[in-house]
C-alpha atoms as a PDB file:
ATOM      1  CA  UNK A   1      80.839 103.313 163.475  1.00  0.00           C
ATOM      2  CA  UNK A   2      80.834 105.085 160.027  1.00  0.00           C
ATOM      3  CA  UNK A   3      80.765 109.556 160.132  1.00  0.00           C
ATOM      4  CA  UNK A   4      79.847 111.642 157.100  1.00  0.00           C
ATOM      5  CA  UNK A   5      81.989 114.748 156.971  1.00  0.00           C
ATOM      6  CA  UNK A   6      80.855 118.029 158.525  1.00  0.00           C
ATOM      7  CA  UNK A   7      80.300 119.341 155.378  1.00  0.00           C
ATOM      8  CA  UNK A   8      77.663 116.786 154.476  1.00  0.00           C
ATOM      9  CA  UNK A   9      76.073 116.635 157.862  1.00  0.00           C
ATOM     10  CA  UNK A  10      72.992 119.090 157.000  1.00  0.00           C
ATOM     11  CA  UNK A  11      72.282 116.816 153.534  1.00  0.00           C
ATOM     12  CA  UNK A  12      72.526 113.487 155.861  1.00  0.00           C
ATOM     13  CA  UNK A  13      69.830 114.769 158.550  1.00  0.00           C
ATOM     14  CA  UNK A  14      66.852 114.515 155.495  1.00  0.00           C
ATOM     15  CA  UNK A  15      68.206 110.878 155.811  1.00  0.00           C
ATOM     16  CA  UNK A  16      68.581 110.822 159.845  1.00  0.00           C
ATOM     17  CA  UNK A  17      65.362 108.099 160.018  1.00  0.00           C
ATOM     18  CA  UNK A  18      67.420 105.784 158.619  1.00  0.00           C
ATOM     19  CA  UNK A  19      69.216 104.785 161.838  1.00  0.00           C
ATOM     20  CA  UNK A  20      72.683 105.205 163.025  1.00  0.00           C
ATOM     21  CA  UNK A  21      74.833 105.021 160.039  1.00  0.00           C
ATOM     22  CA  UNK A  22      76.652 101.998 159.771  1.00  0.00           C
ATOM     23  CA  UNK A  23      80.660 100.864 159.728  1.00  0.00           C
ATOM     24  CA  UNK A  24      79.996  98.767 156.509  1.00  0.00           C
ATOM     25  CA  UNK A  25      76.647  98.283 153.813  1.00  0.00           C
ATOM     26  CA  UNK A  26      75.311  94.588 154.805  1.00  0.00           C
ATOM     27  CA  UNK A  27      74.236  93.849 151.579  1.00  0.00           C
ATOM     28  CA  UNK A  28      75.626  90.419 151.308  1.00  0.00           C
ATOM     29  CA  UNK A  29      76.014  89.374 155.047  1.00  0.00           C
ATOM     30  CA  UNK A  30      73.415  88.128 157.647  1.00  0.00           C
ATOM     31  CA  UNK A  31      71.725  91.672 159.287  1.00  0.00           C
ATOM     32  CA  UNK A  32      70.621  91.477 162.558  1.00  0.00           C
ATOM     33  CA  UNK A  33      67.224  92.608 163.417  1.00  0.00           C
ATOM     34  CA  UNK A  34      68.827  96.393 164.229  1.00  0.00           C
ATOM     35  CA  UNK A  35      70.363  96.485 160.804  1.00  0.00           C
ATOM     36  CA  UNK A  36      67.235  96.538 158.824  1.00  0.00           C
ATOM     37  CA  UNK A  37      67.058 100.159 158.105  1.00  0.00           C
ATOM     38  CA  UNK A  38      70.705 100.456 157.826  1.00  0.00           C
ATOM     39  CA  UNK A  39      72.549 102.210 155.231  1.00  0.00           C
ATOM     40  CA  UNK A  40      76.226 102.676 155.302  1.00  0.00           C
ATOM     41  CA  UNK A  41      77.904 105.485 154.590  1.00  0.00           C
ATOM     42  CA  UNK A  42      81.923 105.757 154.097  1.00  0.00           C
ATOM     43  CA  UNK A  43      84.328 106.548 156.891  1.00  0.00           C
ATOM     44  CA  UNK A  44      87.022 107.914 154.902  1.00  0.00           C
ATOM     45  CA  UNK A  45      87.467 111.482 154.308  1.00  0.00           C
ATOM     46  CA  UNK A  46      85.799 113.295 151.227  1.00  0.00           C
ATOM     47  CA  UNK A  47      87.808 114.007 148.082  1.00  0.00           C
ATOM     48  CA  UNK A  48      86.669 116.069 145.895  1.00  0.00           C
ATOM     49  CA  UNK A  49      85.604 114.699 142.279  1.00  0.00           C
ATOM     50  CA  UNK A  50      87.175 111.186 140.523  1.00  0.00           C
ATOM     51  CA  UNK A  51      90.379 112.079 139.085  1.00  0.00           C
ATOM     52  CA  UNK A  52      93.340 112.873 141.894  1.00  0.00           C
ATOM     53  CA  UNK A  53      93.907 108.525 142.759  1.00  0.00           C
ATOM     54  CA  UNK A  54      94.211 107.976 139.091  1.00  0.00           C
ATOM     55  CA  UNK A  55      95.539 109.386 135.587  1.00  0.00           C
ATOM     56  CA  UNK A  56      92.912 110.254 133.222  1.00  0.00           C
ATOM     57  CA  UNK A  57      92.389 107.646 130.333  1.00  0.00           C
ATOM     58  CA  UNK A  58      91.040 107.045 126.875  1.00  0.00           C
ATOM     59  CA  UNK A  59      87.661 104.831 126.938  1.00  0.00           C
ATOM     60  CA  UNK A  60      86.421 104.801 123.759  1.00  0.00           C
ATOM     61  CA  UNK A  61      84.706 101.389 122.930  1.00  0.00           C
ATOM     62  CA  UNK A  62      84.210 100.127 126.308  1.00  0.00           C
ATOM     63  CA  UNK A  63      80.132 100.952 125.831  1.00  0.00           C
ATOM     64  CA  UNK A  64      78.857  97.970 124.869  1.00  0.00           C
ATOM     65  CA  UNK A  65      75.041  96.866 123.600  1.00  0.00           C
ATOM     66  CA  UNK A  66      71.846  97.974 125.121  1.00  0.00           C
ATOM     67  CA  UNK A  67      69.743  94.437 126.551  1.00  0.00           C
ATOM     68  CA  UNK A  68      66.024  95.560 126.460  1.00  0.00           C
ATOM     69  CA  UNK A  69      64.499  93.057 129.167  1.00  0.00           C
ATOM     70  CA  UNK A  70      61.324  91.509 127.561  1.00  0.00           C
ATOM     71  CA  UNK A  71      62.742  87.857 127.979  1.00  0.00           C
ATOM     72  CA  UNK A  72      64.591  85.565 130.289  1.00  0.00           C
ATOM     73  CA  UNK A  73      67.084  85.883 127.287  1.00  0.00           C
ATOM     74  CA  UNK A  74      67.916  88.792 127.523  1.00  0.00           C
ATOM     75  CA  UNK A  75      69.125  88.970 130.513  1.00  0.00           C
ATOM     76  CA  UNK A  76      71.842  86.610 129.802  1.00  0.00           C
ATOM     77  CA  UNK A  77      75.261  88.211 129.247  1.00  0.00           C
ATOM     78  CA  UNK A  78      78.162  87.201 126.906  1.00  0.00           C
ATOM     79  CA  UNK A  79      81.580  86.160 127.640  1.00  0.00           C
ATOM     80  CA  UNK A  80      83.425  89.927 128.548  1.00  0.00           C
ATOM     81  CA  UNK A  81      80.351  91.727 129.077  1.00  0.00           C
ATOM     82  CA  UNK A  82      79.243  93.434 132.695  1.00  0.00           C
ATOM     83  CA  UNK A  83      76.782  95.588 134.104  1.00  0.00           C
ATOM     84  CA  UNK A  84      77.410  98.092 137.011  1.00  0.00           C
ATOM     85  CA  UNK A  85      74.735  98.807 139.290  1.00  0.00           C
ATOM     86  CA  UNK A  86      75.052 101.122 142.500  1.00  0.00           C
ATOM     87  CA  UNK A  87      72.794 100.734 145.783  1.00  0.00           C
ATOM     88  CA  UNK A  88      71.369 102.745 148.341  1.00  0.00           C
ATOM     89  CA  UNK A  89      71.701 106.231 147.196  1.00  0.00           C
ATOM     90  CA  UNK A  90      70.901 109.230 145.755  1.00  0.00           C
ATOM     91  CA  UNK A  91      73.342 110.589 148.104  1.00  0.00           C
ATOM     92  CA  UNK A  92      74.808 114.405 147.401  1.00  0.00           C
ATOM     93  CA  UNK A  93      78.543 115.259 146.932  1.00  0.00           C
ATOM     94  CA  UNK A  94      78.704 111.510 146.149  1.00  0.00           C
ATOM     95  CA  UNK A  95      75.974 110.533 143.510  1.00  0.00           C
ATOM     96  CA  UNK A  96      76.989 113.119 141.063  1.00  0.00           C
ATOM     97  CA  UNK A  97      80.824 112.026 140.787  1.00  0.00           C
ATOM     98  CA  UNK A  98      80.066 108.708 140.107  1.00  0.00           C
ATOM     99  CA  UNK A  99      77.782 110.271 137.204  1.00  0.00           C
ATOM    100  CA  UNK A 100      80.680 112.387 136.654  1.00  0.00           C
ATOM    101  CA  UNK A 101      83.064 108.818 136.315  1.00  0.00           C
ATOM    102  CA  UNK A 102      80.455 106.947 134.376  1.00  0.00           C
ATOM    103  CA  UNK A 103      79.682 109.698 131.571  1.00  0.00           C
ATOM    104  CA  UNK A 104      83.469 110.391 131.107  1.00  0.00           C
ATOM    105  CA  UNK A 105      83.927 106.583 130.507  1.00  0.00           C
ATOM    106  CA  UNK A 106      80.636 106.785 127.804  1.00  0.00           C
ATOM    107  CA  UNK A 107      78.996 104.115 129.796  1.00  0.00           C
ATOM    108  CA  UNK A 108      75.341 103.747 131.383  1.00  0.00           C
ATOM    109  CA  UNK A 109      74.341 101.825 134.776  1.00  0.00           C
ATOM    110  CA  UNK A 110      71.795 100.952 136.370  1.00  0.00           C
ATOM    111  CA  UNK A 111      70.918 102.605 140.090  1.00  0.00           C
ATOM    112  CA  UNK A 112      69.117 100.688 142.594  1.00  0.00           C
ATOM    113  CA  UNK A 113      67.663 103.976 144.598  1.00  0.00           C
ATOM    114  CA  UNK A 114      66.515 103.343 148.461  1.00  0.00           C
ATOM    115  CA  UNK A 115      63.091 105.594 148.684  1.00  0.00           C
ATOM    116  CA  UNK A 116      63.296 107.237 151.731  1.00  0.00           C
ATOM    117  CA  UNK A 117      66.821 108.207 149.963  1.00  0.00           C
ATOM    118  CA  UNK A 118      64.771 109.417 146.804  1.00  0.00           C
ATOM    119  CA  UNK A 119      62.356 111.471 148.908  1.00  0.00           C
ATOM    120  CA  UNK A 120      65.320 113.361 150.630  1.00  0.00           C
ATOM    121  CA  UNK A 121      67.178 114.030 147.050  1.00  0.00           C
ATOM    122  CA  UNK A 122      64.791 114.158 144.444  1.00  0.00           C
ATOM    123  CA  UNK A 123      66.810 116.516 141.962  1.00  0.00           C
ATOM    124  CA  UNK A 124      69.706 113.591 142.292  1.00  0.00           C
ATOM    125  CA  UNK A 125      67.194 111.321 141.163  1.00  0.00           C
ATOM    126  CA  UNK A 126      66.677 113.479 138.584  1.00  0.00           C
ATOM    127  CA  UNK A 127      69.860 114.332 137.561  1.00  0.00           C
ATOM    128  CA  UNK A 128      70.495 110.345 137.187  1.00  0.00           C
ATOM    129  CA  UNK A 129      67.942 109.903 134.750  1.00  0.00           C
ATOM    130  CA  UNK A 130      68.942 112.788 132.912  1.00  0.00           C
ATOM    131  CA  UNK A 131      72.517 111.420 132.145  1.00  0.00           C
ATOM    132  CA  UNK A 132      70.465 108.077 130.696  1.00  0.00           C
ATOM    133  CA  UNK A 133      70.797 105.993 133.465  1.00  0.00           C
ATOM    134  CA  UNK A 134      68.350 103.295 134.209  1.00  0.00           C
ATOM    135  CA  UNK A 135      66.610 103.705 137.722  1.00  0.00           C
ATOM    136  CA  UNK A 136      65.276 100.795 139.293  1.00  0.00           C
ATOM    137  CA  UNK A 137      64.465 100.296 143.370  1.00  0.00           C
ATOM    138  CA  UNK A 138      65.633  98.752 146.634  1.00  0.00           C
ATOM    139  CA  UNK A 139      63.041  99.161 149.253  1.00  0.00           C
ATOM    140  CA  UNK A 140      61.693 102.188 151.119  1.00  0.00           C
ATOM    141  CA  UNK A 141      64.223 102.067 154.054  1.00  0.00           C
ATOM    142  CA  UNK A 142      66.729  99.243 153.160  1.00  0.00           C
ATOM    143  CA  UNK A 143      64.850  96.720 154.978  1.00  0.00           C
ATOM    144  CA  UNK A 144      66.292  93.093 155.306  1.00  0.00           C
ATOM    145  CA  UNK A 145      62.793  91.656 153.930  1.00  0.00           C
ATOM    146  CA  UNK A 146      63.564  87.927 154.518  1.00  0.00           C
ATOM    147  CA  UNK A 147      63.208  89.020 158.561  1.00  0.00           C
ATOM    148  CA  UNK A 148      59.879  90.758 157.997  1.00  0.00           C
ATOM    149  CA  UNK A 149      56.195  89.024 157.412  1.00  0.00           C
ATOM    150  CA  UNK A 150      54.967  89.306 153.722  1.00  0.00           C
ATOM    151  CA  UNK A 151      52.740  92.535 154.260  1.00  0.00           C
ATOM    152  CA  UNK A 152      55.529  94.493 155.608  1.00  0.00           C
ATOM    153  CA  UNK A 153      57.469  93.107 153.024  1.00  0.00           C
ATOM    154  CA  UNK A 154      54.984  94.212 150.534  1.00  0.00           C
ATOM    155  CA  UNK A 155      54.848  98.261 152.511  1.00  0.00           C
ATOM    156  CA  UNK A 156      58.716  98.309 151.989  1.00  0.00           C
ATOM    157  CA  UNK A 157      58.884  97.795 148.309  1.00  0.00           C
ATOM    158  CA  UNK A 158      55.893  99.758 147.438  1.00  0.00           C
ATOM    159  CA  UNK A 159      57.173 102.594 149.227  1.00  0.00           C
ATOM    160  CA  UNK A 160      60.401 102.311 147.574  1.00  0.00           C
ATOM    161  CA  UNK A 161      58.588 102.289 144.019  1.00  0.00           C
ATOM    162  CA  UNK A 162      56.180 105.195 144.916  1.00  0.00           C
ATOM    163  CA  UNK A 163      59.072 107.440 146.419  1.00  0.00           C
ATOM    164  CA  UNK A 164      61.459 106.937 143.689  1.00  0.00           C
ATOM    165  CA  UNK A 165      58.450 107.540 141.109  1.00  0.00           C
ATOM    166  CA  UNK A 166      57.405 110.888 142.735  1.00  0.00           C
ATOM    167  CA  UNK A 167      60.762 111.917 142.622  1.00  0.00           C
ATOM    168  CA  UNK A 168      61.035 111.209 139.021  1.00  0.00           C
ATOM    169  CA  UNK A 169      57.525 113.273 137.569  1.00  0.00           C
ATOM    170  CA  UNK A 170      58.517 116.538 137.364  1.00  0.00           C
ATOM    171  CA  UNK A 171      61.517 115.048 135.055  1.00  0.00           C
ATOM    172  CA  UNK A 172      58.712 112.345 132.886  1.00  0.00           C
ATOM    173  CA  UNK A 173      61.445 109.981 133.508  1.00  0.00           C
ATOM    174  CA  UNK A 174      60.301 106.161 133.598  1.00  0.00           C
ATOM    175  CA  UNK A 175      61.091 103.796 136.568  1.00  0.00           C
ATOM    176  CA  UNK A 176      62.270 100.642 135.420  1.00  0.00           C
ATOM    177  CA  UNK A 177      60.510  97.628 136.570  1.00  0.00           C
ATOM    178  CA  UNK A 178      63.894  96.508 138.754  1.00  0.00           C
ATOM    179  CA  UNK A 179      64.310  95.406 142.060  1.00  0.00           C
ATOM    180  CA  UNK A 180      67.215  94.501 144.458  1.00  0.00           C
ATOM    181  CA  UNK A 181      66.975  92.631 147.484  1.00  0.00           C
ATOM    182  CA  UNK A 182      68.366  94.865 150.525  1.00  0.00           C
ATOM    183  CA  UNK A 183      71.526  92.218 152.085  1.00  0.00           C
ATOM    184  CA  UNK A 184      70.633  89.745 148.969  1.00  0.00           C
ATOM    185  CA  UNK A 185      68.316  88.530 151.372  1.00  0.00           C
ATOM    186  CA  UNK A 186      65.178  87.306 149.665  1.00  0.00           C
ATOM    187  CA  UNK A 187      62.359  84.724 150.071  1.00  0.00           C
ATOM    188  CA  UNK A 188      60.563  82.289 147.229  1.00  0.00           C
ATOM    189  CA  UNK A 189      57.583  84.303 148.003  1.00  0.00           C
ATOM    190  CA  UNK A 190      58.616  87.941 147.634  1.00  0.00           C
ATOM    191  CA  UNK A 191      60.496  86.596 144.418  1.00  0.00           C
ATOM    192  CA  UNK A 192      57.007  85.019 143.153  1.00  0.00           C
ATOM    193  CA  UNK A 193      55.111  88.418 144.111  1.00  0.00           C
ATOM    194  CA  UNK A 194      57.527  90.397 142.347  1.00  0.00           C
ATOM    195  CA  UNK A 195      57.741  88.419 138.969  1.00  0.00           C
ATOM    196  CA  UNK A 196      53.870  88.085 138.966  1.00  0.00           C
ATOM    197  CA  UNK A 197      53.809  91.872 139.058  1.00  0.00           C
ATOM    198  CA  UNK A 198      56.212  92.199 136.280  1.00  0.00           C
ATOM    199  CA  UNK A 199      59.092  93.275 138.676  1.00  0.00           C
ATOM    200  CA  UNK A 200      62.485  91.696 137.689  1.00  0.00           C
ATOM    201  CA  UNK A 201      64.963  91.064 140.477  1.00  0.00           C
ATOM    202  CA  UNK A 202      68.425  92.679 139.638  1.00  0.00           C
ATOM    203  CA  UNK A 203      70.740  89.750 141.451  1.00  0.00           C
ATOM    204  CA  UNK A 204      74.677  90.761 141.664  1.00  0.00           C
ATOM    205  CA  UNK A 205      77.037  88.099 139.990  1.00  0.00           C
ATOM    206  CA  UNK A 206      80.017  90.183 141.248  1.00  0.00           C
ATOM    207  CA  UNK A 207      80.605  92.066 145.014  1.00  0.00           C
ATOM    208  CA  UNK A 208      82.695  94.949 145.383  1.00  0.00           C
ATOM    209  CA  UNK A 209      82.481  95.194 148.478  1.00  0.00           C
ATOM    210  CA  UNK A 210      83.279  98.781 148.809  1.00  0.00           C
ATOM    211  CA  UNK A 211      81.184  98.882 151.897  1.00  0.00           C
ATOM    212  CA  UNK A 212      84.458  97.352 153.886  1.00  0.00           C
ATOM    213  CA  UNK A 213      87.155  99.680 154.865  1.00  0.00           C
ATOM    214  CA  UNK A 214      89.080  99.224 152.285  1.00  0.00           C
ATOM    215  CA  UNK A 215      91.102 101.820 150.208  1.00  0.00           C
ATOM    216  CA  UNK A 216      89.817 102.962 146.607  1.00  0.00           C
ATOM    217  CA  UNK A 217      92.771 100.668 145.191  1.00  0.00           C
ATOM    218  CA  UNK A 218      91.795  97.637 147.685  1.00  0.00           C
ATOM    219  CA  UNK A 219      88.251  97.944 146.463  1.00  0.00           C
ATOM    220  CA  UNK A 220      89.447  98.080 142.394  1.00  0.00           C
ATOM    221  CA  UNK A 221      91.552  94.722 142.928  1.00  0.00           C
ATOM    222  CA  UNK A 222      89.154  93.214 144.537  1.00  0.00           C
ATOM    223  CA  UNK A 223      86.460  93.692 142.237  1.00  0.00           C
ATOM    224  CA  UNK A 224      88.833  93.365 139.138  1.00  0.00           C
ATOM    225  CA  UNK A 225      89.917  90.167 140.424  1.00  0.00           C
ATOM    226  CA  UNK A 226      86.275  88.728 140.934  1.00  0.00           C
ATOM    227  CA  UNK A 227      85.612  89.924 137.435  1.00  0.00           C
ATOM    228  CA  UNK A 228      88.587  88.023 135.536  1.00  0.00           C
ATOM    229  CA  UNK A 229      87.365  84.905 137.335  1.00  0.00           C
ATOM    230  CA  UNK A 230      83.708  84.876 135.876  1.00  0.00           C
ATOM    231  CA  UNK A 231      84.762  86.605 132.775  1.00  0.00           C
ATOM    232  CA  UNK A 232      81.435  88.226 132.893  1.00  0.00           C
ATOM    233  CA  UNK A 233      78.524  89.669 135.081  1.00  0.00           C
ATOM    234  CA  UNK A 234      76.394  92.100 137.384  1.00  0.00           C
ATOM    235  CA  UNK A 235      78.773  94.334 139.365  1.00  0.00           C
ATOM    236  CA  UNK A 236      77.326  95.614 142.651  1.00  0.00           C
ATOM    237  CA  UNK A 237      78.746  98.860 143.814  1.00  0.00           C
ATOM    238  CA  UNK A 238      77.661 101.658 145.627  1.00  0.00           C
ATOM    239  CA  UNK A 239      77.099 105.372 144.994  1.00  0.00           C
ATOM    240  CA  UNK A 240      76.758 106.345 148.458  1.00  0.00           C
ATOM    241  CA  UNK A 241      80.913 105.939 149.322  1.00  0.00           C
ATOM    242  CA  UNK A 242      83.757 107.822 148.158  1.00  0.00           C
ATOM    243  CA  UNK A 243      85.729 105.339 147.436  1.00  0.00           C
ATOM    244  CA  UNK A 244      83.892 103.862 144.830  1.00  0.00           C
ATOM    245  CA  UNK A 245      83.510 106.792 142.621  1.00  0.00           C
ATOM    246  CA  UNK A 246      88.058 107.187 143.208  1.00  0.00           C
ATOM    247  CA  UNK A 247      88.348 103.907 141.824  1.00  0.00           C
ATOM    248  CA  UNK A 248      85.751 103.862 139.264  1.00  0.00           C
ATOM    249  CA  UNK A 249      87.793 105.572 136.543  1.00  0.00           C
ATOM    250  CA  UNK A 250      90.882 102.871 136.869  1.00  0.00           C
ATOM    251  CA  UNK A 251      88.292  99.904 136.938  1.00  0.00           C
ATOM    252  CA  UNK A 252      86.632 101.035 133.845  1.00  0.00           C
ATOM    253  CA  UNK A 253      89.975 101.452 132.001  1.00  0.00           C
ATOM    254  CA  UNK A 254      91.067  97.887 133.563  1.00  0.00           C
ATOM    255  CA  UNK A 255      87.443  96.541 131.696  1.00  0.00           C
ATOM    256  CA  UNK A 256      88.551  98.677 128.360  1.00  0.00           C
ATOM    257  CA  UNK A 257      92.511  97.231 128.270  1.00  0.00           C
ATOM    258  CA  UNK A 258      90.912  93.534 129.446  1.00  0.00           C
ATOM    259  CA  UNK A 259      88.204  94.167 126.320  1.00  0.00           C
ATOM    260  CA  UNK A 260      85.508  93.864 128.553  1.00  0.00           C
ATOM    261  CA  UNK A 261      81.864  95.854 127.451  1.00  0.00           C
ATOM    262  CA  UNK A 262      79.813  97.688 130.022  1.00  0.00           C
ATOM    263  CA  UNK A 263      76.444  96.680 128.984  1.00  0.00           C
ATOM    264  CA  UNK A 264      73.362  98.902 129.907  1.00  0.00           C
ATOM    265  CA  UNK A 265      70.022  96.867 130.593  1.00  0.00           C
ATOM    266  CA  UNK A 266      66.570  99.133 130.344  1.00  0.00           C
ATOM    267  CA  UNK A 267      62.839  98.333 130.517  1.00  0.00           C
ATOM    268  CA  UNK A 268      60.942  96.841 127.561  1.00  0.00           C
ATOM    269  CA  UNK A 269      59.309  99.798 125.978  1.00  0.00           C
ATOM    270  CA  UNK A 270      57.602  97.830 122.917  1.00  0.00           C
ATOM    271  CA  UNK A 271      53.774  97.316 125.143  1.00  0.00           C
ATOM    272  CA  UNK A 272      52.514  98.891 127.816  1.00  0.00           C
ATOM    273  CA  UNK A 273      52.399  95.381 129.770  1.00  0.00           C
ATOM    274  CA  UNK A 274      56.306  94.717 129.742  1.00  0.00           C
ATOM    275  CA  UNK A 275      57.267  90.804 129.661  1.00  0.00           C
ATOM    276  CA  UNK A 276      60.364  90.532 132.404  1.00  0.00           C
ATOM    277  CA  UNK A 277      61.491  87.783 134.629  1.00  0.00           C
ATOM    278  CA  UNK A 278      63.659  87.483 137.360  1.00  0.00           C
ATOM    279  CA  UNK A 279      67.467  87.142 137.001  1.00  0.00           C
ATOM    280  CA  UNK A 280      67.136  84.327 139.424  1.00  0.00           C
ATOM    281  CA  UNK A 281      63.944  82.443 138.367  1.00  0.00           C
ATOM    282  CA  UNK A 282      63.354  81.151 135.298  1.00  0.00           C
ATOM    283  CA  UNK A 283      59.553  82.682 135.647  1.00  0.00           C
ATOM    284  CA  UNK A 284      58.504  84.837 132.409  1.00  0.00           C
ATOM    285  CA  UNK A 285      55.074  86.523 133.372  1.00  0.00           C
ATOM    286  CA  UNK A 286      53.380  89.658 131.450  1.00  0.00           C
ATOM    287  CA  UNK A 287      51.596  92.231 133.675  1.00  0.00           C
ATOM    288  CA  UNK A 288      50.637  95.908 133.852  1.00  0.00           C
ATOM    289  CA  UNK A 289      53.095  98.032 135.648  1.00  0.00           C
ATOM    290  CA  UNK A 290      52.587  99.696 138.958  1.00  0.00           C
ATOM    291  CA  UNK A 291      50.423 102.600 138.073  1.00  0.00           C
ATOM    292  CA  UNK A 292      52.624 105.961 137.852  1.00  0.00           C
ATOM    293  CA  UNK A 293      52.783 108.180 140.660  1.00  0.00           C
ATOM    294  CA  UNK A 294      49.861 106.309 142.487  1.00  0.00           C
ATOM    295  CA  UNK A 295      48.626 107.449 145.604  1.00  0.00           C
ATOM    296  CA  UNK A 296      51.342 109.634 146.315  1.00  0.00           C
END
């Protein structure tokens, strides 16, 4: 069983609703029916900021292009090119140093932010968008959505769009039309529903699993290694554990010395009704966007 340390137990009780915390995110495993509003949250002890695991280093040049989704094609990656995406937070004290990590390195991510999450750290949210990160969702509550019928399906991603939207109107900020599967674990029809609404489902190429107990260095080989064998692809990480954001500065200067290029992707801005598709589907559908900030 997963703690948070005592100096983060006031932050985690906006989150208590979530459930016990678990021992290790089930993002890519089978959850049980008493996982499905699950988050995990590290077990080792909090260190302060990015840089005592790890000398500083030079990163110039590791930023690569910009993909502006408006086309199946886009979303296709080159040989040495990855994007880093980060589940499940905003999550204080541990958000902001992998902010502080990425914006060091000059390199943008994408953050797939948990609503109820978003409703207890708004000014996180914020402060993402802020640093030019793109900001897409991953359900209200972390649901496992492949055990649920279709309309609860439908109440868990909806919820995750409208929470992370309110949190993000004070700031003007734009959501991104991106969606990630809580566990992976999706259906033919929730990926239909989604792509007919414009949504595009962010798949990962590449697990870190950070959400074992592993050490920072365990977690950097391991992803490193996963990396050199596809030579490309979408990194899933998480924001939520300190060990990710230790590690983060030696893996990006692993990508820089291998020549790698983080590449950002961000919503078509070109039309009002954005063209995306699903990473996973080769459906290409235009349609209006959820309406901002509706029914909040």
């Amino acid at each position: 069983m997963a703690f948070v340390s005592g100096r983060l137990l006031a932050q985690v009780l906006g989150v208590v609703a979530l459930g016990a915390l678990a021992s290790g995110c089930a993002t890519t495993k089978s959850a049980t029916a008493s996982d499905t509003t699950k988050l995990a949250y590290a077990a080792e002890p909090e260190v302060p900021g990015t840089g005592g695991l790890f000398p500083p280093h030079s990163f110039g040049g590791l930023a690569g292009r910009t993909v502006t989704v408006n086309s199946i094609a886009d979303l296709k990656l080159r040989s040495h090119e990855v994007v880093l995406t980060f589940d499940d937070g905003p999550m204080p004290g541990r958000t902001e140093n992998i902010l502080r990590a990425l914006d060091n390195a000059g390199v943008k991510a994408t953050f797939m932010m948990v609503g109820s999450m978003a409703r207890a750290h708004p000014a996180i949210v914020r402060e993402v968008a802020a640093h030019g990160h793109t900001i897409g969702t991953h359900t209200q509550s972390h649901a496992n959505l492949a055990q649920l019928n279709v309309a609860a399906a439908d109440a868990q991603i909806d919820g995750g769009i409208k929470s992370v939207e309110a949190a993000l109107v004070p700031s003007m900020s734009r959501l991104a039309p991106f969606f990630r599967f809580p566990y992976l674990a999706s259906t033919a029809t929730l990926r239909h529903q989604l792509a007919a609404r414009g949504i595009v489902v962010i798949d990962a190429d590449i697990d870190s699993k950070d959400y074992f107990q592993s050490t920072p260095e365990q977690v950097r080989q391991r992803t490193l290694k996963r990396i050199e064998q596809r030579g490309s692809g979408i990194i899933l990480m998480h924001d939520i554990h300190p060990r990710t954001a230790q590690m983060l500065p030696q893996l990006l200067a692993d990508l820089k010395a291998r020549d790698y290029k983080v590449v950002q992707l961000v919503p078509g801005h070109g039309r009002r009704d954005v063209l995306v598709s699903s990473l996973s589907e080769r459906t290409v559908m235009s349609t209006r966007q959820v309406a901002y900030a509706e029914n909040r």
